[in-house]
Protein backbone atom coordinates (compact mmCIF):
# COMPACT_ATOMS: atom_id res chain seq x y z
CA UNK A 1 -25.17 8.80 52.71
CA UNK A 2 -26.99 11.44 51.39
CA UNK A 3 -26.32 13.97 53.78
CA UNK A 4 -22.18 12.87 53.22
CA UNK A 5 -22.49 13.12 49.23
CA UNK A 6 -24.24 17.03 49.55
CA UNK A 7 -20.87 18.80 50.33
CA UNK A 8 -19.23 17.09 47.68
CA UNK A 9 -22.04 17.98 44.80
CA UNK A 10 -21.86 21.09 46.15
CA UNK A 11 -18.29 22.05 45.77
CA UNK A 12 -18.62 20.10 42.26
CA UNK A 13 -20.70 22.53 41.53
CA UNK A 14 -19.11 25.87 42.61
CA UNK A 15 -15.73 24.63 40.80
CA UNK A 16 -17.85 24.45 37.73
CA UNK A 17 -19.45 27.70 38.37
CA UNK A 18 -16.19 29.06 38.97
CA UNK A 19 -14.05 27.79 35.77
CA UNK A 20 -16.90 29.39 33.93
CA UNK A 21 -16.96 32.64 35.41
CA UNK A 22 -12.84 32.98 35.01
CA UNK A 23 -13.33 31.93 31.35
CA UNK A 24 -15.08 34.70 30.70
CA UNK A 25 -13.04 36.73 33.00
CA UNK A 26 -16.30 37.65 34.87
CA UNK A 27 -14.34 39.27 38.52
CA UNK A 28 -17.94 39.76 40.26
CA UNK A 29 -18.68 36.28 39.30
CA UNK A 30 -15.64 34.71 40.52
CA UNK A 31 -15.28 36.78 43.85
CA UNK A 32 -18.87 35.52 44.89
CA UNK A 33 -18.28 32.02 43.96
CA UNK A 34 -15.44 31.80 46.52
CA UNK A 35 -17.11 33.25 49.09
CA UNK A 36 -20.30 31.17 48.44
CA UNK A 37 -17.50 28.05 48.39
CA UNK A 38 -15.97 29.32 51.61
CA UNK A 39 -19.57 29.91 53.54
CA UNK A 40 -20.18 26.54 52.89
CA UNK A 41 -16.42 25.52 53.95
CA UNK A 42 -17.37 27.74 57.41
CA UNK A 43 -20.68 25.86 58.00
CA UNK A 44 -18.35 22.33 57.63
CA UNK A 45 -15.44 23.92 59.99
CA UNK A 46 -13.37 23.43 56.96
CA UNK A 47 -11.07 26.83 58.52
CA UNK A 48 -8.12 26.50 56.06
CA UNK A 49 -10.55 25.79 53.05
CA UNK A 50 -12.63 28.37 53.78
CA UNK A 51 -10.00 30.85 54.61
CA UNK A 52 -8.12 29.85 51.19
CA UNK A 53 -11.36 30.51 49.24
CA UNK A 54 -11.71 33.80 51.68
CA UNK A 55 -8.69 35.58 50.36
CA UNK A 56 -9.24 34.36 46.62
CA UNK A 57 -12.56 36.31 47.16
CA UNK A 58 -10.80 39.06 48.63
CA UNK A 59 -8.09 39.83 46.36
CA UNK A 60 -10.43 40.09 43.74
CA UNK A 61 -12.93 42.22 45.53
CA UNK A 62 -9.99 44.54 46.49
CA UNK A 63 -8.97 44.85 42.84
CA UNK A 64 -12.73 45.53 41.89
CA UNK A 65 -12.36 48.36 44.00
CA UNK A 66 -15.20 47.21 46.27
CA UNK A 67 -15.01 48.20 49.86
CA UNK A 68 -18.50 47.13 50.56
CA UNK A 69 -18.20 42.88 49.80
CA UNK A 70 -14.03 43.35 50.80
CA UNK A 71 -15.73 44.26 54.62
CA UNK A 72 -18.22 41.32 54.53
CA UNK A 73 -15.31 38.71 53.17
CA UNK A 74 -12.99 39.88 55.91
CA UNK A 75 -14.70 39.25 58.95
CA UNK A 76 -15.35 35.72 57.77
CA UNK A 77 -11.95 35.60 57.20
CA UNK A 78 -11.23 37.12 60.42
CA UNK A 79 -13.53 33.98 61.92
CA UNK A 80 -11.40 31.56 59.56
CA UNK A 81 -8.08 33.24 60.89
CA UNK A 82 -9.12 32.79 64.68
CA UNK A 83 -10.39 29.45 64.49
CA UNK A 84 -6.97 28.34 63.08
CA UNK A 85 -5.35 30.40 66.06
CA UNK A 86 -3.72 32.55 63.58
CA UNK A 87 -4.15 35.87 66.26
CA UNK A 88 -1.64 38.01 63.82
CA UNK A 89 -3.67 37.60 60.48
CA UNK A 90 -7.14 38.35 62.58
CA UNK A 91 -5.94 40.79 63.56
CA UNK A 92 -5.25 42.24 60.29
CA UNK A 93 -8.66 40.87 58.83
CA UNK A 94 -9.95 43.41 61.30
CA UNK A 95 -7.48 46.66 61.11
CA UNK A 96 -8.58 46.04 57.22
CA UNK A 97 -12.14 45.28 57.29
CA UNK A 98 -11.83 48.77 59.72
CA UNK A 99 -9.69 50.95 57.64
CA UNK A 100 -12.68 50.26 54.49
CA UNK A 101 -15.24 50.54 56.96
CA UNK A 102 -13.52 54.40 57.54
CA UNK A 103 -13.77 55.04 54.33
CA UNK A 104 -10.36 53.89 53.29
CA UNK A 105 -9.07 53.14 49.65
CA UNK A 106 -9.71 49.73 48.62
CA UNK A 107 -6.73 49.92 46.35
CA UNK A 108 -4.40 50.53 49.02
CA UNK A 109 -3.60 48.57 52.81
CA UNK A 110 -3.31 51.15 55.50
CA UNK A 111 -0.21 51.54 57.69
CA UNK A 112 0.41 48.25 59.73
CA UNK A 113 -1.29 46.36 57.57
CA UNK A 114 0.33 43.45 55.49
CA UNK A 115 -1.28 41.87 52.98
């Protein structure tokens, strides 16, 4: 019983964590909270939870300019992505996560890339 009620006091918690964090508007704050949500969504095979929390994380990362946590986010997302059998958006997850690992601008998608 214990073991059930964990997951639940844990996303509790992030949702608190997160409302106060976009209260005050704090991006690094918020990004991190979804991926924190959406590594414990992985761990639970929760694929479309995770992956929602995933792109929150992303989109916000992207707009922070940050490369570095935008390459770390997509390859869970690319894990997400595949478990759902969603072979088109994994493969994006990785022409992104490849174009930032080249040095590309965070800012902008690269050719072939949708986002």
């Amino acid at each position: 019983l214990q073991a059930a009620a964990a997951p639940a006091k844990a996303a509790a918690l992030y949702a608190d964590a997160l409302a106060r964090y976009q209260a005050a508007y704090y991006r690094p704050g918020i990004a991190a909270t979804h991926e924190e949500w959406a590594d414990l969504l992985l761990a639970e095979q929760d694929w479309n939870g995770a992956a929602l929390h995933l792109r929150r994380a992303l989109t916000v990362r992207l707009w922070m300019y940050d490369a570095t946590h935008s390459i770390r986010i997509l390859e869970k997302l690319q894990q997400a992505d595949t478990a759902l059998g969603d072979k088109t958006a994994a493969r994006q997850d990785a022409a992104l996560a490849a174009y930032l690992k080249d040095g590309g601008d965070p800012s902008k998608s690269p050719a072939g890339v949708q986002d």
